[in-house]
PDB file of N, CA and C in Angstrom:
ATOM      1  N   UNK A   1      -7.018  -2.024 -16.785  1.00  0.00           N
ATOM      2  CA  UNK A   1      -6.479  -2.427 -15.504  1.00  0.00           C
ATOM      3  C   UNK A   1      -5.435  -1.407 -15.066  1.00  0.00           C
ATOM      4  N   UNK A   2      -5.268  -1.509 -14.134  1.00  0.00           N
ATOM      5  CA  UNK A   2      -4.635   0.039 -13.079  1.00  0.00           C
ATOM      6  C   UNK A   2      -3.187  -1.118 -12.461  1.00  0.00           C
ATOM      7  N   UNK A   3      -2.294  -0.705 -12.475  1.00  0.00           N
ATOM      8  CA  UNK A   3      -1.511  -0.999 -11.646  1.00  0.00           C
ATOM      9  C   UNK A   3      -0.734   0.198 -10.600  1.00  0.00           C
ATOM     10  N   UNK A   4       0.064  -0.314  -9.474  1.00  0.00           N
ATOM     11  CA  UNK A   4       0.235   0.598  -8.494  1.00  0.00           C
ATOM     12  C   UNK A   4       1.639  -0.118  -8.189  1.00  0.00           C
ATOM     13  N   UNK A   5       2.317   0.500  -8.131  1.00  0.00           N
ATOM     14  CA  UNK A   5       3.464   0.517  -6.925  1.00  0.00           C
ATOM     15  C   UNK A   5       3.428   1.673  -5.898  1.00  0.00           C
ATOM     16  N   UNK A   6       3.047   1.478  -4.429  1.00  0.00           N
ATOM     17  CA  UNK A   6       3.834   2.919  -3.925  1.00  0.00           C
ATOM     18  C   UNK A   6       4.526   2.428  -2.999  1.00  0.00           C
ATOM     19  N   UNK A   7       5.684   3.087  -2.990  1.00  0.00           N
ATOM     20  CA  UNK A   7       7.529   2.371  -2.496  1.00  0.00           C
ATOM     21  C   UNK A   7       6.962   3.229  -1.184  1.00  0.00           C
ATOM     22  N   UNK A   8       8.078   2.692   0.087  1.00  0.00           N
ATOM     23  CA  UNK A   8       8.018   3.509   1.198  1.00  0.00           C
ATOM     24  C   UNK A   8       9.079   2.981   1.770  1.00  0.00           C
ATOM     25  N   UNK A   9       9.672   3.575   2.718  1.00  0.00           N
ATOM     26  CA  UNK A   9      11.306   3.765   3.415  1.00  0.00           C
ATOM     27  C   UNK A   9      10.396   3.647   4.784  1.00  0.00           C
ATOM     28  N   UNK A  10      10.566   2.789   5.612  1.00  0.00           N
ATOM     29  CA  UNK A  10      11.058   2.841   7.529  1.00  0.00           C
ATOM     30  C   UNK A  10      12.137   3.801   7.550  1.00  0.00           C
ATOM     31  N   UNK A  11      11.681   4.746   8.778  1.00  0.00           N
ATOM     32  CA  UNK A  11      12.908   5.624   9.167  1.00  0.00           C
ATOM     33  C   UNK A  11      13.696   5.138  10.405  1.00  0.00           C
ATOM     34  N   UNK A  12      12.864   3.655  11.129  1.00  0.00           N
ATOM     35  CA  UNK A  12      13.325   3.374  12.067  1.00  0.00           C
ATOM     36  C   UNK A  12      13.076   1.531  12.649  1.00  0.00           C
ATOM     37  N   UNK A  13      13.979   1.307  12.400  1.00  0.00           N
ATOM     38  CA  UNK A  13      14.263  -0.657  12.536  1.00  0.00           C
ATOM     39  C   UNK A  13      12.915  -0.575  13.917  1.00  0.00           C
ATOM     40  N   UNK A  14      12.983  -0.024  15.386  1.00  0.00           N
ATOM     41  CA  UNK A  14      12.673  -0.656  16.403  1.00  0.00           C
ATOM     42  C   UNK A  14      10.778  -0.167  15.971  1.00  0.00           C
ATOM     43  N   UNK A  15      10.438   0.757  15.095  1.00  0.00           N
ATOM     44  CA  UNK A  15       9.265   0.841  14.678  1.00  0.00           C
ATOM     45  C   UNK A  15       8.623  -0.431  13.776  1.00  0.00           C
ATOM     46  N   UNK A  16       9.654  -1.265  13.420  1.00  0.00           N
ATOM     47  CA  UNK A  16       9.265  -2.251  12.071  1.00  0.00           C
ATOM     48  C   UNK A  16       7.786  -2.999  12.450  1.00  0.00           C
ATOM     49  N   UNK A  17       7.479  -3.837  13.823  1.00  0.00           N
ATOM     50  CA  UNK A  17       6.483  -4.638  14.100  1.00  0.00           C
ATOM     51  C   UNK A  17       5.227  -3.654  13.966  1.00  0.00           C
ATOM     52  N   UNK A  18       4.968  -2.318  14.316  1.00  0.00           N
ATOM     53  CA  UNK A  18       4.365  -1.815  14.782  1.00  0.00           C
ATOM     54  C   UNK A  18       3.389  -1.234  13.062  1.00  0.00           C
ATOM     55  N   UNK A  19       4.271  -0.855  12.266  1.00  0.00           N
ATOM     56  CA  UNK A  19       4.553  -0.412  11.179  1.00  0.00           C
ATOM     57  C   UNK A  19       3.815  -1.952   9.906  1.00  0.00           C
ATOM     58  N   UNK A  20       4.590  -3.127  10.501  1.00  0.00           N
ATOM     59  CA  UNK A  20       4.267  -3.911   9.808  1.00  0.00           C
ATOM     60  C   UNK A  20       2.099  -4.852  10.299  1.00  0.00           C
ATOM     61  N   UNK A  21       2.268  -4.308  11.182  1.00  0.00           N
ATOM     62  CA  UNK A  21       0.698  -4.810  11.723  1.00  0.00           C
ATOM     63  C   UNK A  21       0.054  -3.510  11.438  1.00  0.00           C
ATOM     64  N   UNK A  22       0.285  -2.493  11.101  1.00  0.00           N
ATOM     65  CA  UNK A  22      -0.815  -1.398  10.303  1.00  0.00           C
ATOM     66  C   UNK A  22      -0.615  -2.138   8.736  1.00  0.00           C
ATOM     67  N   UNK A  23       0.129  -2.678   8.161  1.00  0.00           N
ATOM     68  CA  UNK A  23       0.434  -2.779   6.875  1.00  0.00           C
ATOM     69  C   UNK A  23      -0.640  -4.125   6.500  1.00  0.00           C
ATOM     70  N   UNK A  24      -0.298  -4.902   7.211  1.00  0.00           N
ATOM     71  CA  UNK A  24      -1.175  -6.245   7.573  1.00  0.00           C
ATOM     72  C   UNK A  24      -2.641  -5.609   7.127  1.00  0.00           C
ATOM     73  N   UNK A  25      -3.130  -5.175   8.160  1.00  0.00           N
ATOM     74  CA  UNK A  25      -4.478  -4.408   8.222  1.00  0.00           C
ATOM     75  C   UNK A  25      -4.813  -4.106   7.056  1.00  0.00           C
ATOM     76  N   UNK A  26      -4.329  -3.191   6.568  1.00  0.00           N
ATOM     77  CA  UNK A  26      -4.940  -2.746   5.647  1.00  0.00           C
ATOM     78  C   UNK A  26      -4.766  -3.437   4.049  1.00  0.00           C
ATOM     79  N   UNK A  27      -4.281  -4.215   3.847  1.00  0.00           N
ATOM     80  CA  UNK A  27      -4.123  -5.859   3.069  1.00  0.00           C
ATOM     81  C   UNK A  27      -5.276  -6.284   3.004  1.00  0.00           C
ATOM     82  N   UNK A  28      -5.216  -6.884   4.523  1.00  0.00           N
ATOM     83  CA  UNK A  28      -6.840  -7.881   4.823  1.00  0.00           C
ATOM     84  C   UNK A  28      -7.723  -7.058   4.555  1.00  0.00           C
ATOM     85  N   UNK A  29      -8.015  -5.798   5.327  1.00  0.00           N
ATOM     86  CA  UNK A  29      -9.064  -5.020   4.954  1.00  0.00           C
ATOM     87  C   UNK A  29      -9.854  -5.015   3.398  1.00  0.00           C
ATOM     88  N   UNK A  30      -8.392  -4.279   2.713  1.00  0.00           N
ATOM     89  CA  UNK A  30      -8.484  -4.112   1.607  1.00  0.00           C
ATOM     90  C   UNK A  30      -8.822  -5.627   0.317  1.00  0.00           C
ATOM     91  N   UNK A  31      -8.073  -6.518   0.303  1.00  0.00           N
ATOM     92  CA  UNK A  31      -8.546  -7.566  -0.276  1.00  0.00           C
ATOM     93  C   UNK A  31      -9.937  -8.072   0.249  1.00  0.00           C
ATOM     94  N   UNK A  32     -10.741  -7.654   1.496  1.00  0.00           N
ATOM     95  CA  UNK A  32     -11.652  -8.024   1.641  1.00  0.00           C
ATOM     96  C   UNK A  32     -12.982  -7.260   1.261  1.00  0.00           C
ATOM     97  N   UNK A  33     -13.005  -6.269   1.296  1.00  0.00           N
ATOM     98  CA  UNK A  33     -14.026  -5.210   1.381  1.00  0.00           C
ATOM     99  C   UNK A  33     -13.621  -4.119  -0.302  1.00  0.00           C
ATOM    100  N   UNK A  34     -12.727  -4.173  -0.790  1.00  0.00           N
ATOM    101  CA  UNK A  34     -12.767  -3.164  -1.828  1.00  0.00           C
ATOM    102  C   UNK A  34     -12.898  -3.832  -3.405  1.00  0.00           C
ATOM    103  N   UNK A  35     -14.303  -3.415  -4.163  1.00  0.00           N
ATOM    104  CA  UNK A  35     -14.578  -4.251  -5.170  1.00  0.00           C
ATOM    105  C   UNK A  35     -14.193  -3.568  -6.053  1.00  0.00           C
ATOM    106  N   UNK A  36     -13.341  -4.446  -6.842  1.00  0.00           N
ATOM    107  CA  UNK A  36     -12.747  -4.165  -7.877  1.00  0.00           C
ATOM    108  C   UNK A  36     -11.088  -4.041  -7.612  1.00  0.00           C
ATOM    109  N   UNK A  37     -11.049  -4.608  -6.923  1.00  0.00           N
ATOM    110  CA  UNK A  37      -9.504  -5.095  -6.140  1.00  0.00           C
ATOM    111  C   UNK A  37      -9.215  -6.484  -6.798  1.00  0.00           C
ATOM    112  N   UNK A  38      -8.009  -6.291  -7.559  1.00  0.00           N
ATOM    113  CA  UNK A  38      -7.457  -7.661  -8.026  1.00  0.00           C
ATOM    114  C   UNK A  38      -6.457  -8.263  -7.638  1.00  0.00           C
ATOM    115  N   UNK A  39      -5.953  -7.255  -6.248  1.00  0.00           N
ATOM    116  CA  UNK A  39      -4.483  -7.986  -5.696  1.00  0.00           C
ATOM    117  C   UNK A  39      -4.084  -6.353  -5.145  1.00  0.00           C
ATOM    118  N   UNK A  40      -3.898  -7.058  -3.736  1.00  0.00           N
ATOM    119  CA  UNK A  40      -3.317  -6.203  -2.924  1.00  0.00           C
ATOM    120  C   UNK A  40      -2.386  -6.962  -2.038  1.00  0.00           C
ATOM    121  N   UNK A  41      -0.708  -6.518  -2.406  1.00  0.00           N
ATOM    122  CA  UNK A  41      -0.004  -7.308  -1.344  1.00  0.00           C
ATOM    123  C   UNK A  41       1.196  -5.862  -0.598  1.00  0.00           C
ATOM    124  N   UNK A  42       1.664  -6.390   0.097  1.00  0.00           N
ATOM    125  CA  UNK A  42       2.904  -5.497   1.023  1.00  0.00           C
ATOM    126  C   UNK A  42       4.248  -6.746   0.185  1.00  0.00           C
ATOM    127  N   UNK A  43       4.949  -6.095  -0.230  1.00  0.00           N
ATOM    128  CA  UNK A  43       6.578  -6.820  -0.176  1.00  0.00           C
ATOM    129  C   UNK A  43       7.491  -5.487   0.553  1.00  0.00           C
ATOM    130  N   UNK A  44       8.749  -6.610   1.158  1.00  0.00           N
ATOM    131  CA  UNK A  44       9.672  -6.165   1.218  1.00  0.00           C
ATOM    132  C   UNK A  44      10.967  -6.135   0.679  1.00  0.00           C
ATOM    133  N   UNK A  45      11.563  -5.021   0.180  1.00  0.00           N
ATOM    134  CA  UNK A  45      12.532  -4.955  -0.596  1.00  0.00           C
ATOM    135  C   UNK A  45      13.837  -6.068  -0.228  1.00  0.00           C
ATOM    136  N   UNK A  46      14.355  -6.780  -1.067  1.00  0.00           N
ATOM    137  CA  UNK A  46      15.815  -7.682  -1.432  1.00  0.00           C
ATOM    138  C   UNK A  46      16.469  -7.021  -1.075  1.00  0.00           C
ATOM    139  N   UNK A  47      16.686  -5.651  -1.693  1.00  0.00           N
ATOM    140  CA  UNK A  47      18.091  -4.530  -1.784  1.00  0.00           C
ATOM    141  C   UNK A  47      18.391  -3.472  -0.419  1.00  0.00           C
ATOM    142  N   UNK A  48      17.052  -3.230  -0.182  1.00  0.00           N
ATOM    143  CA  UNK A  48      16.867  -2.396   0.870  1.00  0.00           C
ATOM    144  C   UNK A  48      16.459  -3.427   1.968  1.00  0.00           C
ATOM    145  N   UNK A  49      17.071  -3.068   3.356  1.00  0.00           N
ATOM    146  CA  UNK A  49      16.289  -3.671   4.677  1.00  0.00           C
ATOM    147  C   UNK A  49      15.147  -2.988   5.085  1.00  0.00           C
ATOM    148  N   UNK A  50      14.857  -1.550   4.903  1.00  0.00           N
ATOM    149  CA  UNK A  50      14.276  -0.883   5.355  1.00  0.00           C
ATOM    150  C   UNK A  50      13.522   0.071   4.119  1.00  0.00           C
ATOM    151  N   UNK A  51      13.322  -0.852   3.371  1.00  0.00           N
ATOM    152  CA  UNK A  51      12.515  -0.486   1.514  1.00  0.00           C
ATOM    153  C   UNK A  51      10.980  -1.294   1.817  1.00  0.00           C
ATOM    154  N   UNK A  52       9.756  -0.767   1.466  1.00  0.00           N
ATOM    155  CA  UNK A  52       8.811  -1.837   1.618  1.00  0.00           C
ATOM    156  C   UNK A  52       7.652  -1.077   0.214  1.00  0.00           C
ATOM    157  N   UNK A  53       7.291  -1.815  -0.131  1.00  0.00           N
ATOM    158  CA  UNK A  53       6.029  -0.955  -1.364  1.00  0.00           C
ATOM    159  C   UNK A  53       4.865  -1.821  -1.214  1.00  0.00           C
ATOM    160  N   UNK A  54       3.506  -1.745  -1.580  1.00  0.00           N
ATOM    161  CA  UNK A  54       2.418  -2.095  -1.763  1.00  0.00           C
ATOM    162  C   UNK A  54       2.395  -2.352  -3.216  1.00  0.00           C
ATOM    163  N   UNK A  55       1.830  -3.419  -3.620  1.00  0.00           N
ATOM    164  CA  UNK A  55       2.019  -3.761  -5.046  1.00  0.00           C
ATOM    165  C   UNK A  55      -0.161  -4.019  -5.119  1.00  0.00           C
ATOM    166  N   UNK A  56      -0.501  -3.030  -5.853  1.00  0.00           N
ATOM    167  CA  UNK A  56      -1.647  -3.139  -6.046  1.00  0.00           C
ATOM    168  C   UNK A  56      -2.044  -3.425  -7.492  1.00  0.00           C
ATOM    169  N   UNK A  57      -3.184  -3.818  -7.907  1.00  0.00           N
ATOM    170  CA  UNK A  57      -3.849  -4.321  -8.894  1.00  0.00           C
ATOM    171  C   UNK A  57      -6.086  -3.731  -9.050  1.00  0.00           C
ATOM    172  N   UNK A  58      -5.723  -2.688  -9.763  1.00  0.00           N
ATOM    173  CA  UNK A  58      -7.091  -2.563  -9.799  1.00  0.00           C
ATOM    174  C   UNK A  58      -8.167  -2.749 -10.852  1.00  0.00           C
ATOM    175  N   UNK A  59      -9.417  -2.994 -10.770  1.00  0.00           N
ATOM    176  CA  UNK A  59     -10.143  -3.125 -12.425  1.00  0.00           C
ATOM    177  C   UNK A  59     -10.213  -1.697 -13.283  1.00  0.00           C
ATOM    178  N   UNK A  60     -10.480  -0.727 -12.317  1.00  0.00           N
ATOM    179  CA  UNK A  60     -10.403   0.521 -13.028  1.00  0.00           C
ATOM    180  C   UNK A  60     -10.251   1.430 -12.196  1.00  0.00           C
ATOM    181  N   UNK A  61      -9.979   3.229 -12.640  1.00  0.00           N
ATOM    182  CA  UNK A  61      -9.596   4.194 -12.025  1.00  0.00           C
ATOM    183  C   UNK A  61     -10.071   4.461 -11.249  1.00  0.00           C
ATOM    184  N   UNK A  62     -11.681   4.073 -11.626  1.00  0.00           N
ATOM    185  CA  UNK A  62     -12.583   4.154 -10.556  1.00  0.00           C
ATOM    186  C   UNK A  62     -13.210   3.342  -8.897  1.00  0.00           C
ATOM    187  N   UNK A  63     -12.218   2.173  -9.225  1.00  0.00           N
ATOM    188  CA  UNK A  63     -11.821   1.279  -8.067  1.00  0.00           C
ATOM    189  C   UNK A  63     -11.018   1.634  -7.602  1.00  0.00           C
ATOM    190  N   UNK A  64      -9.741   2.243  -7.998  1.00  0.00           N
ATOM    191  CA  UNK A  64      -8.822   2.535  -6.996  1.00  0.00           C
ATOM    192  C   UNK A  64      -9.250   3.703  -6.514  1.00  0.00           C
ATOM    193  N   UNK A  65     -10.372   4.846  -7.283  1.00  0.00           N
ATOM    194  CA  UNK A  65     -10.781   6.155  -6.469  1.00  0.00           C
ATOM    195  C   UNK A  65     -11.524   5.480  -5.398  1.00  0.00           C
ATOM    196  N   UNK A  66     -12.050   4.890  -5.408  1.00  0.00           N
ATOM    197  CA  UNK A  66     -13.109   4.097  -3.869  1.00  0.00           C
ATOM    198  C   UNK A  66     -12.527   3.955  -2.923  1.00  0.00           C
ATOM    199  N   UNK A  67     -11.250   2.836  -3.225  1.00  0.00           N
ATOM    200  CA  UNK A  67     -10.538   2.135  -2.391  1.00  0.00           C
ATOM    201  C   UNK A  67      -9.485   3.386  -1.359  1.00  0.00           C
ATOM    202  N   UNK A  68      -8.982   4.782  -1.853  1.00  0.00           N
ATOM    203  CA  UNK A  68      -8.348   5.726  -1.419  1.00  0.00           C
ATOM    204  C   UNK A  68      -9.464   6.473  -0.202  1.00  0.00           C
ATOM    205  N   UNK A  69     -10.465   6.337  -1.068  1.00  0.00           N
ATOM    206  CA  UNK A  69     -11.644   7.080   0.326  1.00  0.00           C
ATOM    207  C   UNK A  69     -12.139   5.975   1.213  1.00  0.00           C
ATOM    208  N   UNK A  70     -11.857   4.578   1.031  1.00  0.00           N
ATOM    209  CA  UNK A  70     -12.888   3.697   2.027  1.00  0.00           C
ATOM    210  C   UNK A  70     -11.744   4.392   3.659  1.00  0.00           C
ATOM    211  N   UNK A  71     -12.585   3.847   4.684  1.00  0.00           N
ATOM    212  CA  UNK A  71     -12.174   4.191   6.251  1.00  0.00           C
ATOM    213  C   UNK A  71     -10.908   3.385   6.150  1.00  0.00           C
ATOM    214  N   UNK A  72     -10.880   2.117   5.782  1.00  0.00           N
ATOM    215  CA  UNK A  72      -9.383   1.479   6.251  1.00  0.00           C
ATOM    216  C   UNK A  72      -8.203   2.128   5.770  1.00  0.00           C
ATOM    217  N   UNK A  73      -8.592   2.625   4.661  1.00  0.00           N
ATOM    218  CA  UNK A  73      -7.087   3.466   3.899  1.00  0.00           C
ATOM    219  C   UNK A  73      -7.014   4.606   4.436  1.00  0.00           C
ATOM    220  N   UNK A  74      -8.123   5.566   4.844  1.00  0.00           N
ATOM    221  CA  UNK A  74      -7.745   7.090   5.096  1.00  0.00           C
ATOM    222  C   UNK A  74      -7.747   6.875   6.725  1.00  0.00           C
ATOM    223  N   UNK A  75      -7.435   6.117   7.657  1.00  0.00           N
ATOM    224  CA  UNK A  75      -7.675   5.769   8.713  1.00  0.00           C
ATOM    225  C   UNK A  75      -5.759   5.091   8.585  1.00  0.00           C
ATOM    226  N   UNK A  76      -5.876   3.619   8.413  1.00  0.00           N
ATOM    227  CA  UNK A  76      -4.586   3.274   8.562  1.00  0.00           C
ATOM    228  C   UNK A  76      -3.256   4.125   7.578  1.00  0.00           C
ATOM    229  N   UNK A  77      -3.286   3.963   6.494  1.00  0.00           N
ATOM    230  CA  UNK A  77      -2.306   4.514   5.897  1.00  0.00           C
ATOM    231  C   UNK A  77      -1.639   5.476   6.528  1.00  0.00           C
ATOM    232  N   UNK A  78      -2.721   6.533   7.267  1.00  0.00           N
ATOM    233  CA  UNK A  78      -1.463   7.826   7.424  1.00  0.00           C
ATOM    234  C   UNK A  78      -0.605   7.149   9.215  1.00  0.00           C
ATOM    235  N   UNK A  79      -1.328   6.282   9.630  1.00  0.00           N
ATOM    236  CA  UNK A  79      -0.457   5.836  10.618  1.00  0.00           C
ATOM    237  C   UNK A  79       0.495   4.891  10.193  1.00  0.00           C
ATOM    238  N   UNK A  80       0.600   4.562   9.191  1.00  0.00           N
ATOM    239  CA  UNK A  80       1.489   3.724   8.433  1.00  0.00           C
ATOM    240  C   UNK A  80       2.771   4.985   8.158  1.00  0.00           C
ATOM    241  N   UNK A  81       2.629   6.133   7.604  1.00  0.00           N
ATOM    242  CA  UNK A  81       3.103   7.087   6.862  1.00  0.00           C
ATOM    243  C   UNK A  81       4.053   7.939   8.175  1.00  0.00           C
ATOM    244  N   UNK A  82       3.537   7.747   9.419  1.00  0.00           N
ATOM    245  CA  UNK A  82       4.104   8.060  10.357  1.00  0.00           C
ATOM    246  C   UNK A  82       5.594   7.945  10.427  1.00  0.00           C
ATOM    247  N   UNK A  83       5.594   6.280  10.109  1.00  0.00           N
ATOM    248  CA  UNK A  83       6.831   5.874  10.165  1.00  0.00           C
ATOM    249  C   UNK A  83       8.007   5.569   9.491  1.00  0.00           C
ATOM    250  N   UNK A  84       7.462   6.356   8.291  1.00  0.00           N
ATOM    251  CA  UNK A  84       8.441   6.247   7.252  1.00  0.00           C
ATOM    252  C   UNK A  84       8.794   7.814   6.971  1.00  0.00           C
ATOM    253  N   UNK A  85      10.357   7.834   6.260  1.00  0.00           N
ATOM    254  CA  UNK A  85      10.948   8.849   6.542  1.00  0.00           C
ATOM    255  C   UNK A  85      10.899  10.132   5.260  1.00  0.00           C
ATOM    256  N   UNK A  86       9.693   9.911   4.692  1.00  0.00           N
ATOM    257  CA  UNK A  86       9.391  10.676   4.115  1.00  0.00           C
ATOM    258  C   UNK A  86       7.771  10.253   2.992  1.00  0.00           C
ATOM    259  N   UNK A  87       7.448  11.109   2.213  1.00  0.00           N
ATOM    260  CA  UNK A  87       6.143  10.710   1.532  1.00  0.00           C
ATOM    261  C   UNK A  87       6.304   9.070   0.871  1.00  0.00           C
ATOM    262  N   UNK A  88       5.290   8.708   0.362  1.00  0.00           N
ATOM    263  CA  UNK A  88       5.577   6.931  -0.168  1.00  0.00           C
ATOM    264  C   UNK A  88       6.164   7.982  -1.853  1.00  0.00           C
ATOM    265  N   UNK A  89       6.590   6.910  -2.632  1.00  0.00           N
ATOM    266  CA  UNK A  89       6.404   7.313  -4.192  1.00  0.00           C
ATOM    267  C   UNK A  89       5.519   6.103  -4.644  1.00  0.00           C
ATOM    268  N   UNK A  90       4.251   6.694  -5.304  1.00  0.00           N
ATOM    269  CA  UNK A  90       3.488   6.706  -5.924  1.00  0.00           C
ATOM    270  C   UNK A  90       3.531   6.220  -7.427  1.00  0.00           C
ATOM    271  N   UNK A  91       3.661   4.591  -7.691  1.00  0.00           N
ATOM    272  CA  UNK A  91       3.853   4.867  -9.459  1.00  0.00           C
ATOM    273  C   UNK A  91       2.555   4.380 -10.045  1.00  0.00           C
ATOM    274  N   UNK A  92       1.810   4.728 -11.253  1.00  0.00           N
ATOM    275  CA  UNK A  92       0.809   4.465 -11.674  1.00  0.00           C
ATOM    276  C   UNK A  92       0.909   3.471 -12.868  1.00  0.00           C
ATOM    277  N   UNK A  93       0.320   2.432 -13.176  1.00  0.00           N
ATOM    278  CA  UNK A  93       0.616   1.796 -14.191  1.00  0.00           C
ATOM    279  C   UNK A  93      -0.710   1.775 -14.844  1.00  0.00           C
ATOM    280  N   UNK A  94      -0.581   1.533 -15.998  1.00  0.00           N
ATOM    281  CA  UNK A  94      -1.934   1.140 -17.110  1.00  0.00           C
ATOM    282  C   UNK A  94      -1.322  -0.594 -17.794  1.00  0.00           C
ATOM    283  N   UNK A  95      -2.296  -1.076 -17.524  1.00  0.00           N
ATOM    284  CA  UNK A  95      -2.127  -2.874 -18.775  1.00  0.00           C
ATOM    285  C   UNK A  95      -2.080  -2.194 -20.129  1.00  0.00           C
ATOM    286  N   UNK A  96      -1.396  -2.556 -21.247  1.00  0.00           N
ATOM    287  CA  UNK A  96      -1.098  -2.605 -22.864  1.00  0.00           C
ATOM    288  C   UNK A  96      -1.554  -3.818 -22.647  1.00  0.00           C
ATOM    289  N   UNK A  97      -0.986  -4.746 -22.670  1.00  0.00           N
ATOM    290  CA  UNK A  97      -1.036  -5.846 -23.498  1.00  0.00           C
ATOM    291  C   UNK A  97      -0.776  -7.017 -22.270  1.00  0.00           C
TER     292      UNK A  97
END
């Protein structure tokens, strides 16, 4: 099992709705259409107002390689990426135990 965090910063409060309905999208999209998807959510950070990450869950490396090329991700994401004030960070996890 694959786990994912990738963190991302808003560079701008009056962008938030706009920012948060690409984020939406690609959720639904994604929990609907990408197999081998075990959980795809958006949170927003406690600490930060303007902190948000995608908390993903995949069966294997090879599900999350799918899920990076399907249209909803290489389509929404980079309009997502617009609005944040620099690249996402990217963390990769593996299940132990």
């Amino acid at each position: 099992m694959v786990k994912i965090v990738a963190k991302m910063h808003l560079k701008d409060e009056a962008d938030k709705e706009t920012f948060l309905g690409y984020a939406k999208q690609v959720v639904e999209k994604t929990n609907a259409l990408d197999k081998g998807c075990i959980g795809y959510e958006f949170c927003h950070s406690k600490q930060d107002p303007m902190g948000y990450a995608m908390m993903e869950q995949w069966e294997s490396d090879e599900a999350l390689a799918a899920h990076m090329q399907s249209a909803h991700f290489t389509e929404i994401v980079p309009k997502m990426n617009a609005f944040c004030d620099g690249p996402s960070e990217i963390l990769v996890y593996e299940k132990l135990f």
